[in-house]
Protein backbone atom coordinates (compact mmCIF):
# COMPACT_ATOMS: atom_id res chain seq x y z
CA UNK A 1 -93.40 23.80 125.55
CA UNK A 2 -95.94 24.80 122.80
CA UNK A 3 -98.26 27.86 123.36
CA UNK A 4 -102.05 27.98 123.63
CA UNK A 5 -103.80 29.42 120.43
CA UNK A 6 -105.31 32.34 121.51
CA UNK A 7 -109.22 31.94 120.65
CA UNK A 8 -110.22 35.64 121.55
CA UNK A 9 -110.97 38.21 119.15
CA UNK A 10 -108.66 41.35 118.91
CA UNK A 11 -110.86 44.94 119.42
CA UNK A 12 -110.67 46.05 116.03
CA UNK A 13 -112.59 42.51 115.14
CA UNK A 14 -115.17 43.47 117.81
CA UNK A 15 -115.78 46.85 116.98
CA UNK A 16 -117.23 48.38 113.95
CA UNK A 17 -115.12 50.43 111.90
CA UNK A 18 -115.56 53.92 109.35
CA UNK A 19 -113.31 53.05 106.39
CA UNK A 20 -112.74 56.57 104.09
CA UNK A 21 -114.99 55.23 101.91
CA UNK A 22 -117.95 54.74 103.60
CA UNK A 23 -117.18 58.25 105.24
CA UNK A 24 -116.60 60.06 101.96
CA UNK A 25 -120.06 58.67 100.50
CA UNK A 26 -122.07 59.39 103.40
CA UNK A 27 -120.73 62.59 103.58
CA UNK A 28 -121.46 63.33 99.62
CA UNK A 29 -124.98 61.40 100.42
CA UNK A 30 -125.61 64.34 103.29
CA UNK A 31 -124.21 67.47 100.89
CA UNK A 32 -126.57 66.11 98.50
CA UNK A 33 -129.38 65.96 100.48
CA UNK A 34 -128.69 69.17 102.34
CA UNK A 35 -128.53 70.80 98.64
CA UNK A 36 -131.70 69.50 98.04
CA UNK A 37 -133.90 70.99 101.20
CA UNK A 38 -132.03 74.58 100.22
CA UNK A 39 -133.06 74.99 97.20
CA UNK A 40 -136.35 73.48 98.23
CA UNK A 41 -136.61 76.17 101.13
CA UNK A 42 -134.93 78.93 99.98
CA UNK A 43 -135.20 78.55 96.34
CA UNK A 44 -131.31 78.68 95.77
CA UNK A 45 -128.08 76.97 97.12
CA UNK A 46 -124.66 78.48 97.27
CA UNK A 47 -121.57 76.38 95.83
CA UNK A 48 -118.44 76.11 94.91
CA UNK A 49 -117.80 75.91 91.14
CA UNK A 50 -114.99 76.36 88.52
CA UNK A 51 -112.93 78.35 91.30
CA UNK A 52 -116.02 80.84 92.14
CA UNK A 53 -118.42 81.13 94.51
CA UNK A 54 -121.50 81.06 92.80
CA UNK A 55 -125.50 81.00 93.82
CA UNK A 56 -127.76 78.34 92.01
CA UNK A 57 -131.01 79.00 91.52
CA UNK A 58 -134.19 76.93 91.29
CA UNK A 59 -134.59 77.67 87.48
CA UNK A 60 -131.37 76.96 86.41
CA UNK A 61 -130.35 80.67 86.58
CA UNK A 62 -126.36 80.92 88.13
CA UNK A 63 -124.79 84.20 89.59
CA UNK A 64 -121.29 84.92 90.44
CA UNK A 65 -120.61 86.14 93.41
CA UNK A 66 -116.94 85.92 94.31
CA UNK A 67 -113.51 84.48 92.64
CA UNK A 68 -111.90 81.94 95.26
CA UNK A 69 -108.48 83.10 95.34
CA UNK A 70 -105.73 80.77 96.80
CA UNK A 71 -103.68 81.49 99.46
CA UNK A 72 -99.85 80.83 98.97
CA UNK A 73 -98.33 78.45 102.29
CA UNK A 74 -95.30 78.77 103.98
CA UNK A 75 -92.76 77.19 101.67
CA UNK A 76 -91.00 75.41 105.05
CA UNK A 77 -92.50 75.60 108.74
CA UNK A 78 -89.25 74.97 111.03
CA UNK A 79 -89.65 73.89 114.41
CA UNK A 80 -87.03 74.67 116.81
C-alpha cells in the first residue's frame, strides 16, 4: 500500500529564522550606530584597537589607555 504525500509544512518552513549572517550584520549595524550617538554625546568612544584599549575622540585625537593582555586557558579541562 503506497503512502499519502504529506502536504503540511515542517516548523522550520513556518517560522522565520536568524541565520549568523543576518545576526553578525545587525549586530555590526547596532555597534556602529551606538559608536555614532557616543561620540555625538559624549564627544569620544572607547574601543578596542591593535590589542589596546584606546579612547577616540571627536577630532581625530586617540589615547591609550590600557594594553589587553591575554589570558592563557587550561591546556585540558577533564571531567570525571
Amino acid at each position: 500500500m503506497a503512502r499519502k504525500k504529506n502536504n503540511r509544512k515542517t516548523k522550520t518552513e513556518d517560522t522565520a529564522y536568524l541565520t549568523k549572517r543576518i545576526l553578525v550584520n545587525a549586530a555590526k549595524a547596532g555597534i556602529r550606530h551606538a559608536a555614532r550617538e557616543t561620540m555625538e554625546l559624549m564627544g569620544y568612544t572607547i574601543v578596542a584597537e591593535d590589542n589596546w584599549v584606546v579612547k577616540k575622540y571627536r577630532d581625530g585625537y586617540t589615547e591609550k589607555i590600557s594594553p589587553i593582555t591575554k589570558h592563557k586557558r587550561p591546556g585540558k579541562i577533564v571531567l570525571k
